[in-house]
PDB file of N, CA and C in Angstrom:
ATOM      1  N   UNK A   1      12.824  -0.479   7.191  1.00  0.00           N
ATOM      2  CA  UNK A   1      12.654   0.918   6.826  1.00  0.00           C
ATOM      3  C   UNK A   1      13.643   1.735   7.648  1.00  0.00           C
ATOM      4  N   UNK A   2      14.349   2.271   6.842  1.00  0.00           N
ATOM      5  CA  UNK A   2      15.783   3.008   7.975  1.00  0.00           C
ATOM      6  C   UNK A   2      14.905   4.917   7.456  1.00  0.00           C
ATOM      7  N   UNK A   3      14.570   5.339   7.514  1.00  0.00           N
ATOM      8  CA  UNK A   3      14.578   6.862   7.118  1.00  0.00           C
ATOM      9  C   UNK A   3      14.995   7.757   7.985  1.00  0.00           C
ATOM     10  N   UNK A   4      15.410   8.597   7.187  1.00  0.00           N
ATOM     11  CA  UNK A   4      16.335   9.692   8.046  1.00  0.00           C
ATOM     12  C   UNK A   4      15.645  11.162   7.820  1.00  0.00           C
ATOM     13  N   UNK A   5      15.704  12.164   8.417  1.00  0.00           N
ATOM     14  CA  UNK A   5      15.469  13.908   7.835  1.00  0.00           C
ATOM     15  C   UNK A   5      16.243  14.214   6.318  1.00  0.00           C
ATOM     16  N   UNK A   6      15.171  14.925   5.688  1.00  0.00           N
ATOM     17  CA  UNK A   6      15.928  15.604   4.659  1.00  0.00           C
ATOM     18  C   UNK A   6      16.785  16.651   4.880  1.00  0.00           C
ATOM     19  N   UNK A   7      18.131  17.274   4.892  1.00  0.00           N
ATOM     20  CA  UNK A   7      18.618  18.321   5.667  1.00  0.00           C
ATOM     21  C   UNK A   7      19.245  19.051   4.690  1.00  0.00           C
ATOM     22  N   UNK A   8      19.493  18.378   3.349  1.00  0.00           N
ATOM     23  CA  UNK A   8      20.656  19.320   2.247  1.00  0.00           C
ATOM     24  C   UNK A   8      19.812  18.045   0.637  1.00  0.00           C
ATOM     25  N   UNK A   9      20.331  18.768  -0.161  1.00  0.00           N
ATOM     26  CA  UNK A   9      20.387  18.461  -1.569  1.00  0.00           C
ATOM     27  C   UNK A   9      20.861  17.187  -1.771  1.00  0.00           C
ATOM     28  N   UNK A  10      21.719  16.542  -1.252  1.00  0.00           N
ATOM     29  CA  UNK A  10      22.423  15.359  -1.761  1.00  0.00           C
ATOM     30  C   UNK A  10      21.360  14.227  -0.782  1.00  0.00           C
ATOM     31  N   UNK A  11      20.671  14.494   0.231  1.00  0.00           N
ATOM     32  CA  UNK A  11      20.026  13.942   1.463  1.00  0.00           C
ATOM     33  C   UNK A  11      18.722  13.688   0.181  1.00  0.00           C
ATOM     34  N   UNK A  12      18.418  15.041  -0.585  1.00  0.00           N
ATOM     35  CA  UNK A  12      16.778  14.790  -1.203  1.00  0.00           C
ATOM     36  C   UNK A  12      17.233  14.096  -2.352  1.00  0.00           C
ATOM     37  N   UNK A  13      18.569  13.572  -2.828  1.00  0.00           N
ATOM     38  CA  UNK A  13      18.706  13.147  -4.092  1.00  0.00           C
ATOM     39  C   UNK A  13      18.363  11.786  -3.698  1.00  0.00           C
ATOM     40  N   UNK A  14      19.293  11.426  -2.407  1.00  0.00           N
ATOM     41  CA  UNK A  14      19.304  10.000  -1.911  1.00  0.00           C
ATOM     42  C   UNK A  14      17.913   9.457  -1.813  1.00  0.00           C
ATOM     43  N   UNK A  15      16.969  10.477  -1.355  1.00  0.00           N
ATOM     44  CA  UNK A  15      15.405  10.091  -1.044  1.00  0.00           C
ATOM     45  C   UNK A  15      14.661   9.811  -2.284  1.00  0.00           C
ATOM     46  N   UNK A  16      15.173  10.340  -3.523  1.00  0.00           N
ATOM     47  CA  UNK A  16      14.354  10.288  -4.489  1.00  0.00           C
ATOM     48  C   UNK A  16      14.972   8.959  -5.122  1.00  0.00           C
ATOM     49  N   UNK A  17      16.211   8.098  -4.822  1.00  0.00           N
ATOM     50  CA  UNK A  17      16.825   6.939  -5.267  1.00  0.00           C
ATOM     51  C   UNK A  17      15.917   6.014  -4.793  1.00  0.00           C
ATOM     52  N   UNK A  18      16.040   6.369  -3.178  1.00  0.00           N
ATOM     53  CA  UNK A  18      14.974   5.376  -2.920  1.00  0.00           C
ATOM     54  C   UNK A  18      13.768   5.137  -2.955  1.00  0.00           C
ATOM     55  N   UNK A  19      13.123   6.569  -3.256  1.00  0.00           N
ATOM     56  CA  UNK A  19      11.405   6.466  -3.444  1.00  0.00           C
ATOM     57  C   UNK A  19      11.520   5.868  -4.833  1.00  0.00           C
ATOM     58  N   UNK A  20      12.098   5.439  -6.380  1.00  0.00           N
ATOM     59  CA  UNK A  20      12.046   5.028  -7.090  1.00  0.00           C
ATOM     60  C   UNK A  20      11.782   4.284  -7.320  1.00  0.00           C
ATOM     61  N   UNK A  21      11.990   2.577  -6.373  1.00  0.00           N
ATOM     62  CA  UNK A  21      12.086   1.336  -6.913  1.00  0.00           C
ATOM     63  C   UNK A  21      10.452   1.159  -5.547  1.00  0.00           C
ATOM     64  N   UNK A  22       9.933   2.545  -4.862  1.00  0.00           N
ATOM     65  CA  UNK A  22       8.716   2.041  -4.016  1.00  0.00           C
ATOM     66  C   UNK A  22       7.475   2.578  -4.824  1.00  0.00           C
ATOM     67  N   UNK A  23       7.382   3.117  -5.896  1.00  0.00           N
ATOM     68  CA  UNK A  23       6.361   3.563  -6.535  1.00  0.00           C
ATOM     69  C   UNK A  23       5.458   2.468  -7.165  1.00  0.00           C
ATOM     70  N   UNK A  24       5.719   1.347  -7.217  1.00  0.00           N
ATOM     71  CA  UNK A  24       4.498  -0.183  -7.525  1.00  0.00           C
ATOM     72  C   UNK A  24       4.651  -0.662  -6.269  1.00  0.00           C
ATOM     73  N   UNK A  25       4.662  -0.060  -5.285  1.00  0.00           N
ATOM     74  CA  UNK A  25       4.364  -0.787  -3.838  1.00  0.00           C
ATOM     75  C   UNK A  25       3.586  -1.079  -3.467  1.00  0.00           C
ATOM     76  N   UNK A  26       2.622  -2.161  -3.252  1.00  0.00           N
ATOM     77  CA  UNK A  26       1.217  -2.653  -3.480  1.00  0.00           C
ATOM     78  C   UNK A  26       0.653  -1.908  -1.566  1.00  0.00           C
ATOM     79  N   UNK A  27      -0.358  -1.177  -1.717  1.00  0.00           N
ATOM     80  CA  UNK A  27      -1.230  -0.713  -0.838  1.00  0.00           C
ATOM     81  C   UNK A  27      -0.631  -1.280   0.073  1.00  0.00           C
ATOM     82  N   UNK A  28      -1.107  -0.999   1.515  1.00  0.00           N
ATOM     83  CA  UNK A  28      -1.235  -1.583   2.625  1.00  0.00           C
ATOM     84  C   UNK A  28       0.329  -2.049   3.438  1.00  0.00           C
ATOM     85  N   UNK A  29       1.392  -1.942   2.120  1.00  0.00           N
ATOM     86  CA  UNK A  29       2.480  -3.268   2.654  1.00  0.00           C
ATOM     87  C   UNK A  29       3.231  -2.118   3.585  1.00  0.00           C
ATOM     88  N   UNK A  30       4.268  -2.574   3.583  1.00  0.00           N
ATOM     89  CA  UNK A  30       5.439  -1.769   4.686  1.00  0.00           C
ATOM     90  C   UNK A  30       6.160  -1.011   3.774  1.00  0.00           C
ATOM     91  N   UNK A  31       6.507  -1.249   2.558  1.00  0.00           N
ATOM     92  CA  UNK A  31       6.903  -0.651   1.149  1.00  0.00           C
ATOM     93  C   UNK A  31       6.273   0.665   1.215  1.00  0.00           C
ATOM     94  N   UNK A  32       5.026   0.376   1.123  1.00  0.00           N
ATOM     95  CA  UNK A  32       4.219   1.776   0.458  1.00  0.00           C
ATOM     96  C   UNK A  32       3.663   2.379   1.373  1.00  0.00           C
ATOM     97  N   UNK A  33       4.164   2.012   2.837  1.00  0.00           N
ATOM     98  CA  UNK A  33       4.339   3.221   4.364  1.00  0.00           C
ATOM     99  C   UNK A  33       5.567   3.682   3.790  1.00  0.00           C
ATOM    100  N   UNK A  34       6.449   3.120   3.325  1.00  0.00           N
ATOM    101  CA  UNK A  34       7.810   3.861   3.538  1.00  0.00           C
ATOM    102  C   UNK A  34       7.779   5.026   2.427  1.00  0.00           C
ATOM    103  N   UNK A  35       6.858   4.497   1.447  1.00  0.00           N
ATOM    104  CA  UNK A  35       7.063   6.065  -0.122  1.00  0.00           C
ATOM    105  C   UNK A  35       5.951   6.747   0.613  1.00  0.00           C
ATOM    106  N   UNK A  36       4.923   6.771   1.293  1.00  0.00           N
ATOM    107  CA  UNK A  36       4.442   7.785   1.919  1.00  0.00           C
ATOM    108  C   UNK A  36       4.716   8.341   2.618  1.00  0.00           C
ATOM    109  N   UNK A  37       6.035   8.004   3.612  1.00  0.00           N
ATOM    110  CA  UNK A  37       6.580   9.163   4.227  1.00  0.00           C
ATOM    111  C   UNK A  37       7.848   9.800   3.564  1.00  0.00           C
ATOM    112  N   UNK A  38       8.207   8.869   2.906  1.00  0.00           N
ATOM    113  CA  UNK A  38       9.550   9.639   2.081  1.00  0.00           C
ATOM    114  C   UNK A  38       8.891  11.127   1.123  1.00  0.00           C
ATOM    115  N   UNK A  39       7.454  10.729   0.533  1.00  0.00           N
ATOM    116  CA  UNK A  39       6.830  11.867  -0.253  1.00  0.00           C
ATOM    117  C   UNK A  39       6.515  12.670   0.729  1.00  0.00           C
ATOM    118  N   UNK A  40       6.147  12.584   1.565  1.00  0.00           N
ATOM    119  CA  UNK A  40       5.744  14.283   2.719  1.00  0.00           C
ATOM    120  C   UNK A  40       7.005  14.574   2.938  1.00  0.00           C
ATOM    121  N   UNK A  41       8.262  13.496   3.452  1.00  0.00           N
ATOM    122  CA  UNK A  41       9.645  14.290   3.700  1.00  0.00           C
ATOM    123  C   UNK A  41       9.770  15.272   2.523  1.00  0.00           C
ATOM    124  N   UNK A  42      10.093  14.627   1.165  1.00  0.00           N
ATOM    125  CA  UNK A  42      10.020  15.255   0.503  1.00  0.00           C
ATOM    126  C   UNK A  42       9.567  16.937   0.222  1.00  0.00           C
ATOM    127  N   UNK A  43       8.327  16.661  -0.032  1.00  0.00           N
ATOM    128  CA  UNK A  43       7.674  17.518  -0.456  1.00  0.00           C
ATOM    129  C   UNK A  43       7.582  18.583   1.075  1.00  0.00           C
ATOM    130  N   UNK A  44       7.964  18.003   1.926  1.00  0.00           N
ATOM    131  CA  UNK A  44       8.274  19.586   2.525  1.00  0.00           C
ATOM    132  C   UNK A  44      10.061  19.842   2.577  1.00  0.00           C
ATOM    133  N   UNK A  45      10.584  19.569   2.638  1.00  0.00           N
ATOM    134  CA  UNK A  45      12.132  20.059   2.050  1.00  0.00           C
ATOM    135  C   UNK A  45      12.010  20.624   0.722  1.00  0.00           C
ATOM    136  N   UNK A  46      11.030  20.310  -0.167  1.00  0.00           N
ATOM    137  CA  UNK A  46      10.959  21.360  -1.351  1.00  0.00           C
ATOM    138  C   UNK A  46      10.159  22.319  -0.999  1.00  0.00           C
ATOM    139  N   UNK A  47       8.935  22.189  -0.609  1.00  0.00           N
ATOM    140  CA  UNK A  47       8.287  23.194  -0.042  1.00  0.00           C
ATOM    141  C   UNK A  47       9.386  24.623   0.712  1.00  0.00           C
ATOM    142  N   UNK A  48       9.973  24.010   1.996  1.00  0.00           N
ATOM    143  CA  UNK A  48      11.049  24.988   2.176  1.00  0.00           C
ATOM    144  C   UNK A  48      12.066  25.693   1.495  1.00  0.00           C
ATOM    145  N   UNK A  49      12.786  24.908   0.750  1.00  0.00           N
ATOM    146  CA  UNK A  49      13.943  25.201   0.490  1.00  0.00           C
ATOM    147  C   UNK A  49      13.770  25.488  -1.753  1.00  0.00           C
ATOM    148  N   UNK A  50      12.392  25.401  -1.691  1.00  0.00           N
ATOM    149  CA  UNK A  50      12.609  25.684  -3.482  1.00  0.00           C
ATOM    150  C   UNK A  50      10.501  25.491  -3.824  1.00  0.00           C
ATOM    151  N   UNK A  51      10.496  26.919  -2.999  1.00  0.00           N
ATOM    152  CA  UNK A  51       9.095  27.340  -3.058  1.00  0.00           C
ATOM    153  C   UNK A  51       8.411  27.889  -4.192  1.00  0.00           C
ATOM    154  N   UNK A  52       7.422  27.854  -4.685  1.00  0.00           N
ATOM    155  CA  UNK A  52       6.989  27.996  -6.416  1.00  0.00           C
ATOM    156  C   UNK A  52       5.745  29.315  -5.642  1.00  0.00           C
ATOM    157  N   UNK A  53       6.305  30.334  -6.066  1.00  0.00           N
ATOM    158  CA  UNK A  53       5.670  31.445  -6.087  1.00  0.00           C
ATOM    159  C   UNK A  53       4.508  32.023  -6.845  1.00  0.00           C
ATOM    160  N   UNK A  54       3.709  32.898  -6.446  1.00  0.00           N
ATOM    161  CA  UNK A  54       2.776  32.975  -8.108  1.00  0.00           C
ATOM    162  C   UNK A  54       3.163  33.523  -9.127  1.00  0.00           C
ATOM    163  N   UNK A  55       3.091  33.327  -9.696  1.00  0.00           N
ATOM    164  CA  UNK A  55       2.996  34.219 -11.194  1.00  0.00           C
ATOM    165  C   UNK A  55       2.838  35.389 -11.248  1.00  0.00           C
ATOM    166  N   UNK A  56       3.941  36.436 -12.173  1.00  0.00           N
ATOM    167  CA  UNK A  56       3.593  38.251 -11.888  1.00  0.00           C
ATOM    168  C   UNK A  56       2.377  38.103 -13.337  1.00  0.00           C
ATOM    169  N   UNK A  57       1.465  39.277 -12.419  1.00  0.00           N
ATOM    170  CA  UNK A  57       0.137  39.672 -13.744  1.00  0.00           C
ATOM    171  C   UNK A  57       0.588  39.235 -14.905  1.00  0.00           C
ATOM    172  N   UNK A  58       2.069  39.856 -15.173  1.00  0.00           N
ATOM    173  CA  UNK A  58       1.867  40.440 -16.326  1.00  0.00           C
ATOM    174  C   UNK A  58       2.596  39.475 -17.186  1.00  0.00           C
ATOM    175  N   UNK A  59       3.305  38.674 -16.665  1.00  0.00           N
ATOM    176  CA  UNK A  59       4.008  37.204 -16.795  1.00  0.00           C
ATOM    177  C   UNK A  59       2.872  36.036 -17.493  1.00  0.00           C
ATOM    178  N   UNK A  60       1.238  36.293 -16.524  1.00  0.00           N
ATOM    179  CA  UNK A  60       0.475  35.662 -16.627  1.00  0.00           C
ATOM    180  C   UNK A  60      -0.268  35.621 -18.048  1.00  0.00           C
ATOM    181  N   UNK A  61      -0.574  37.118 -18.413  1.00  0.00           N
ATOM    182  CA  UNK A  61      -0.949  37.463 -19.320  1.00  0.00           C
ATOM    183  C   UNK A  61      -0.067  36.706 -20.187  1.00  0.00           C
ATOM    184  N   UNK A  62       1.110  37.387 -20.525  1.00  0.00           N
ATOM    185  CA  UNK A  62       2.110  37.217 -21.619  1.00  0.00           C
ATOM    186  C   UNK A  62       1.522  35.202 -22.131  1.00  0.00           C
ATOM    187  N   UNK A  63       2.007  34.816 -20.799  1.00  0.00           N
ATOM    188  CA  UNK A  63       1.972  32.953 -21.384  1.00  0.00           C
ATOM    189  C   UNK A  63       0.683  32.949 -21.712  1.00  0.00           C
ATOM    190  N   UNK A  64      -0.369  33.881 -21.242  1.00  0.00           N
ATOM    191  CA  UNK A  64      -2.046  33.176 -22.151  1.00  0.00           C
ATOM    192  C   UNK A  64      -1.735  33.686 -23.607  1.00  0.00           C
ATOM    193  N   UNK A  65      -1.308  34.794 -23.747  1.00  0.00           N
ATOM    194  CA  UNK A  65      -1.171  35.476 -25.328  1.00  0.00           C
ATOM    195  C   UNK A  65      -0.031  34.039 -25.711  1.00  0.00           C
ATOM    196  N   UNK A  66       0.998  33.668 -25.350  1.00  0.00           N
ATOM    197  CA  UNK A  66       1.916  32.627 -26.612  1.00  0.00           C
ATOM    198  C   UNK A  66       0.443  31.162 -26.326  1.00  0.00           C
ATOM    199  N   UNK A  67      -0.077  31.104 -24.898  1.00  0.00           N
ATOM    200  CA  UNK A  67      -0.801  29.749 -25.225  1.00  0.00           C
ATOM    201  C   UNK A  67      -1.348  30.285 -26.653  1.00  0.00           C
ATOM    202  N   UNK A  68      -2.476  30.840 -26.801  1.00  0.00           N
ATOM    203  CA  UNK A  68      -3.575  31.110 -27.547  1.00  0.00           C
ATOM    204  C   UNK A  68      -3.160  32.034 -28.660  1.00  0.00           C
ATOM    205  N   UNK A  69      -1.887  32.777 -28.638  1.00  0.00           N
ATOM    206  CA  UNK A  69      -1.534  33.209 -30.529  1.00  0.00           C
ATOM    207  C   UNK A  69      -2.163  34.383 -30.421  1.00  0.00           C
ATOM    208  N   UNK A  70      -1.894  34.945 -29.322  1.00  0.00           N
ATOM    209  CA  UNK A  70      -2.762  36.629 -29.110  1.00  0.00           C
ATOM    210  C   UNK A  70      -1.819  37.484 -29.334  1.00  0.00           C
ATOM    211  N   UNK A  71      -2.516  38.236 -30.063  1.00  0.00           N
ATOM    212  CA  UNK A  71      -1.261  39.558 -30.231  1.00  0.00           C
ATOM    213  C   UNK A  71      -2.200  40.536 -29.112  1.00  0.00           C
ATOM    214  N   UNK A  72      -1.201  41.880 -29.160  1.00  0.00           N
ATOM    215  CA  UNK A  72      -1.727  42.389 -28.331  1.00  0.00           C
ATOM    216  C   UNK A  72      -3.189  43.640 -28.423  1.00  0.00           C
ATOM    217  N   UNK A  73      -2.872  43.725 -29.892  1.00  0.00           N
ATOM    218  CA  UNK A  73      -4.550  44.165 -30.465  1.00  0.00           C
ATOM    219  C   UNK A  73      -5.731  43.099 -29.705  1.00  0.00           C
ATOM    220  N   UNK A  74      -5.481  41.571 -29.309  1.00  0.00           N
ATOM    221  CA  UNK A  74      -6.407  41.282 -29.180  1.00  0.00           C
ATOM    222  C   UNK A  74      -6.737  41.143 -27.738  1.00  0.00           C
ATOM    223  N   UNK A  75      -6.333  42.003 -26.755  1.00  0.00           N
ATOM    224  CA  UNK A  75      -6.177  41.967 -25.513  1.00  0.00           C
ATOM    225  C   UNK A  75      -6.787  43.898 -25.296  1.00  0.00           C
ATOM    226  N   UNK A  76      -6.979  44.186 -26.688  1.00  0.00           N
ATOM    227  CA  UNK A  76      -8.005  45.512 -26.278  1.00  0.00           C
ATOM    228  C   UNK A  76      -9.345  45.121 -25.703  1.00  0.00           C
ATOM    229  N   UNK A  77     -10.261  43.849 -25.710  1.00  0.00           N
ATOM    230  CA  UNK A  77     -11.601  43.919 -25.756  1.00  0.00           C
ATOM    231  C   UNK A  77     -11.497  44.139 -23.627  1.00  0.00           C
ATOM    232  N   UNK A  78     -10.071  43.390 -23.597  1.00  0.00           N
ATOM    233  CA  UNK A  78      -9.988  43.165 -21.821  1.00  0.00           C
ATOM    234  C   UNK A  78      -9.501  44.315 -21.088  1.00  0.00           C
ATOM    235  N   UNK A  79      -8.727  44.862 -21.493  1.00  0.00           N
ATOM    236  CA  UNK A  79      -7.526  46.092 -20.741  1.00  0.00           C
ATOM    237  C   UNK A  79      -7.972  47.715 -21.228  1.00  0.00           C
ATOM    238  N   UNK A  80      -8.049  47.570 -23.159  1.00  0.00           N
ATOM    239  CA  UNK A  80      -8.475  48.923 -23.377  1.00  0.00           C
ATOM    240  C   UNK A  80      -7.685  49.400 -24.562  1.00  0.00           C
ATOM    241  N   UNK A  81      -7.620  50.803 -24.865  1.00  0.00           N
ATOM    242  CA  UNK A  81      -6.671  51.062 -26.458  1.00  0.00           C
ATOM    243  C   UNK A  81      -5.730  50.742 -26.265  1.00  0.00           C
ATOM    244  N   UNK A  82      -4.986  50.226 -27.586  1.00  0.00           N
ATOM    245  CA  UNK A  82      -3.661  49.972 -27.803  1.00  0.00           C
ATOM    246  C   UNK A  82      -2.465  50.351 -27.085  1.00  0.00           C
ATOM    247  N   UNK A  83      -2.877  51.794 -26.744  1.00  0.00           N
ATOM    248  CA  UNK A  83      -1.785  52.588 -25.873  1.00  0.00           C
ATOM    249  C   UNK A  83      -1.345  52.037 -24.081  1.00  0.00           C
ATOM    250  N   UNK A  84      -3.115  51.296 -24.318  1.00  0.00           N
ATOM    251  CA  UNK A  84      -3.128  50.967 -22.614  1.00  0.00           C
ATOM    252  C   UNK A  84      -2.846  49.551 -22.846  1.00  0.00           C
ATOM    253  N   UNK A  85      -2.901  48.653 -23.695  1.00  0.00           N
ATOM    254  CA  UNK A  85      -2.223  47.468 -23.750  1.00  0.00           C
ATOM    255  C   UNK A  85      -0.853  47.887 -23.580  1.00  0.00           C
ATOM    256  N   UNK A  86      -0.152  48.706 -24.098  1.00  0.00           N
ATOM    257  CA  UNK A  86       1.068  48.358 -24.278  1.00  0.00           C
ATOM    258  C   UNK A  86       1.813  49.153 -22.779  1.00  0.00           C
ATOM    259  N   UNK A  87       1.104  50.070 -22.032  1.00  0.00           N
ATOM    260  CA  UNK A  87       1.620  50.565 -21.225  1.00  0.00           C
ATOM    261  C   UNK A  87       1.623  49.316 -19.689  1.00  0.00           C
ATOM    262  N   UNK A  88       0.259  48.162 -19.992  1.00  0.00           N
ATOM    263  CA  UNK A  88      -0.027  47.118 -18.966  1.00  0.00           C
ATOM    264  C   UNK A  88       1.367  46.144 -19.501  1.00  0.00           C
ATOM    265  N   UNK A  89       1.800  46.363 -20.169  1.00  0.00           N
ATOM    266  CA  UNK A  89       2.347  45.043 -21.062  1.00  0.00           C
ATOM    267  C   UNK A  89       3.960  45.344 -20.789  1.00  0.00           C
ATOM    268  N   UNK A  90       4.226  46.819 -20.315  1.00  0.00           N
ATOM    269  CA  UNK A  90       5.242  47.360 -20.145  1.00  0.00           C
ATOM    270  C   UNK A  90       5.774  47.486 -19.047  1.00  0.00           C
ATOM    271  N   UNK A  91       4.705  47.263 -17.855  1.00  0.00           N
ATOM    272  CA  UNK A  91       4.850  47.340 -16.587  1.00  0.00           C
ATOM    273  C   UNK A  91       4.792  49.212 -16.212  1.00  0.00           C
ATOM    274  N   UNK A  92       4.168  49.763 -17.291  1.00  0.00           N
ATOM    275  CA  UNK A  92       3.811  51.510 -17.105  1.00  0.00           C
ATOM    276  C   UNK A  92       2.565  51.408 -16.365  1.00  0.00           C
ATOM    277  N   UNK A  93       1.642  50.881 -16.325  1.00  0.00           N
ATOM    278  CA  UNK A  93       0.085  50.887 -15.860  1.00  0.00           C
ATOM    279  C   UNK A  93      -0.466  49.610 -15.642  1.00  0.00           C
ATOM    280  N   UNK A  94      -0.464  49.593 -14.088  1.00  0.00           N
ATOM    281  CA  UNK A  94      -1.073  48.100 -13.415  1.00  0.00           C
ATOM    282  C   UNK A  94      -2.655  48.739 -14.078  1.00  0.00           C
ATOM    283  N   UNK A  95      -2.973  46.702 -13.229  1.00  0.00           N
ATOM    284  CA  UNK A  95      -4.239  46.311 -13.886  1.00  0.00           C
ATOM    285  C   UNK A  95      -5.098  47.168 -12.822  1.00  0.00           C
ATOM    286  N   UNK A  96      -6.039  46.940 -13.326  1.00  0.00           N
ATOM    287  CA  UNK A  96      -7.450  47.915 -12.556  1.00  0.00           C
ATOM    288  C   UNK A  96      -8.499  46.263 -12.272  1.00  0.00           C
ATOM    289  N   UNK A  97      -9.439  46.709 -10.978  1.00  0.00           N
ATOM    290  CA  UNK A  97     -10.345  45.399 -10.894  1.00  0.00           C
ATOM    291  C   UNK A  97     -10.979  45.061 -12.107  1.00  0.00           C
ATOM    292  N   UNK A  98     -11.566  45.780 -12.829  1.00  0.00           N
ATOM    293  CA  UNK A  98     -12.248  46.002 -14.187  1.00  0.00           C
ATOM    294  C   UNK A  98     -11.577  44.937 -15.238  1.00  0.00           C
ATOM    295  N   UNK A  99     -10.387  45.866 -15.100  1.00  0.00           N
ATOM    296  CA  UNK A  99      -9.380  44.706 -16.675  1.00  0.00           C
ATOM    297  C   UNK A  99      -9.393  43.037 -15.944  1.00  0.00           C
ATOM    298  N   UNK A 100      -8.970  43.245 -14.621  1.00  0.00           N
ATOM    299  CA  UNK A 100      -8.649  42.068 -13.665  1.00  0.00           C
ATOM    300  C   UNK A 100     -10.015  41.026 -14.062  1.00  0.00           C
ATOM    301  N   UNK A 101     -11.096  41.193 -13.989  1.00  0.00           N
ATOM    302  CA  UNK A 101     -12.524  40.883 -13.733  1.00  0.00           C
ATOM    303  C   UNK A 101     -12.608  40.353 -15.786  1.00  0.00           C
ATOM    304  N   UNK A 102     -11.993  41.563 -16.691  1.00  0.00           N
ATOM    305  CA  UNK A 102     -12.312  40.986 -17.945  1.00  0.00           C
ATOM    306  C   UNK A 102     -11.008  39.993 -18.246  1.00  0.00           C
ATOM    307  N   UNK A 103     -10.084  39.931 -17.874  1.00  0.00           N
ATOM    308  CA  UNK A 103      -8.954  39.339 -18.698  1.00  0.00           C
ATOM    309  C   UNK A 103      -9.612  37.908 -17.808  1.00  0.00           C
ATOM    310  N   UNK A 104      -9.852  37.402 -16.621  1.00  0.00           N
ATOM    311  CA  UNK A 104     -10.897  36.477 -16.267  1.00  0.00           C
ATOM    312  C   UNK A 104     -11.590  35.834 -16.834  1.00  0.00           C
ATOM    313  N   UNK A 105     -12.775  36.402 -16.716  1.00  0.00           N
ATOM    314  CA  UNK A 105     -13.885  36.287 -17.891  1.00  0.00           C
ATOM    315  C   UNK A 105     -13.601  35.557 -19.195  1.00  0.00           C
ATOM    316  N   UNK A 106     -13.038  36.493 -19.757  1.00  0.00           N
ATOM    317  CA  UNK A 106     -11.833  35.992 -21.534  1.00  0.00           C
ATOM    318  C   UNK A 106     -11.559  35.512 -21.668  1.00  0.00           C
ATOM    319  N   UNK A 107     -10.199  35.499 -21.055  1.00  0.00           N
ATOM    320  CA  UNK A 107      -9.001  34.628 -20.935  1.00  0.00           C
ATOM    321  C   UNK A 107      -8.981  33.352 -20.312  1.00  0.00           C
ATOM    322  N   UNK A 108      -9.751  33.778 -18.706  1.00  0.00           N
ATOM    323  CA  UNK A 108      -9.888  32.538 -18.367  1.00  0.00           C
ATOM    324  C   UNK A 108      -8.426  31.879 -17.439  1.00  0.00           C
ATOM    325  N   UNK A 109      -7.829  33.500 -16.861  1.00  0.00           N
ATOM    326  CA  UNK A 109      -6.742  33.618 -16.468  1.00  0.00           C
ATOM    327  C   UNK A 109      -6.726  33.066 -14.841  1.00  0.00           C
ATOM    328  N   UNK A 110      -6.480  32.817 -13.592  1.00  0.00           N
ATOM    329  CA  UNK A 110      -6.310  32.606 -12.669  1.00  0.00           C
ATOM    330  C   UNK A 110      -6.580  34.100 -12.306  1.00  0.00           C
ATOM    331  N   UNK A 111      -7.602  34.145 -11.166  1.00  0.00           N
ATOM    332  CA  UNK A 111      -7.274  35.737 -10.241  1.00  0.00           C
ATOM    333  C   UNK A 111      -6.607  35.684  -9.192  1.00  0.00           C
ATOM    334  N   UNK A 112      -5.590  34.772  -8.899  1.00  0.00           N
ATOM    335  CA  UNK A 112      -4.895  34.154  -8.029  1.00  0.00           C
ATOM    336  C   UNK A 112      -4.006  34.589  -8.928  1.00  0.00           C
ATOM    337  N   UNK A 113      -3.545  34.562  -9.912  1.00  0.00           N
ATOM    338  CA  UNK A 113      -2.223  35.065 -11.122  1.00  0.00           C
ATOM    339  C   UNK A 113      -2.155  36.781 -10.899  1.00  0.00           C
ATOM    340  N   UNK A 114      -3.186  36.951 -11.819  1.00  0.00           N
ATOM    341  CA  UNK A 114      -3.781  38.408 -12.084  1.00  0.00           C
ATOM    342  C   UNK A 114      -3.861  39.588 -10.765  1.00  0.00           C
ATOM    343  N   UNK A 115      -3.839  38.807  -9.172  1.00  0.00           N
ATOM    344  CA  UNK A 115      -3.904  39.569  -8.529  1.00  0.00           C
ATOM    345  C   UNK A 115      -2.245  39.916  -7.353  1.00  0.00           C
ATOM    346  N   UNK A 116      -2.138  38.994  -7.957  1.00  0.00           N
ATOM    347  CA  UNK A 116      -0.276  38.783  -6.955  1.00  0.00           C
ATOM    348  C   UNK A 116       0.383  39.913  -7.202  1.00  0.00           C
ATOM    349  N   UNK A 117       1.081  40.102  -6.476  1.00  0.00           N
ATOM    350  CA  UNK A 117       2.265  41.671  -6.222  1.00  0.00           C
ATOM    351  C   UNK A 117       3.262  40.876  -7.744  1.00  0.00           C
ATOM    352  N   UNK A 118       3.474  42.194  -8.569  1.00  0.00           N
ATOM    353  CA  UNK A 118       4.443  42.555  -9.376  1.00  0.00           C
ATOM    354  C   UNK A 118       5.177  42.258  -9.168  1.00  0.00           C
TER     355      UNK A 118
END
């Protein structure tokens, strides 16, 4: 087992060559010590360097309306009249706890999504 630090892009390409041929590494062996530390190297050099942020509200919304074929008439029962869909939808008028609490409920949205900075 030679492993080295991940330090640049071409370092995490090399790591992912070699974690390839250790993924049927039978439990216990010296193999499948070595893809368990190559995956934490890993996964914190991505962690650092190519971090997955949350989702903006309104980003969130949008992908539940294409999952589920929602227009935006049907996002009145959560937010409110038409005028106020389209002003949430516009980035004119953040969400309120209320809409936050129904598009939840409904939708079935993350409040971990729904509540992240714009």
């Amino acid at each position: 087992m030679n492993i080295k630090p991940i330090r640049n892009d071409e370092d995490l390409r090399d790591a992912f060559k070699r974690l390839e041929p250790l993924y049927q590494a039978q439990e216990g062996s010296a193999e499948a010590d070595e893809m368990e530390i190559l995956v934490t190297l890993i996964e914190a050099y991505e962690n650092k360097h190519y971090p997955i942020n949350s989702a903006n509200p309104i980003e969130a919304i949008k992908f539940r309306m294409e999952q589920q074929g929602l227009s935006q008439k049907d996002l009145e029962p959560f937010i409110g009249s038409s005028g106020r869909v389209s002003e949430v939808l516009n980035h004119k008028r953040g969400l309120s706890l209320p809409m936050i609490k129904r598009l939840h409920d409904g939708l079935h949205i993350p409040y971990e999504s729904l509540l992240s900075a714009a």
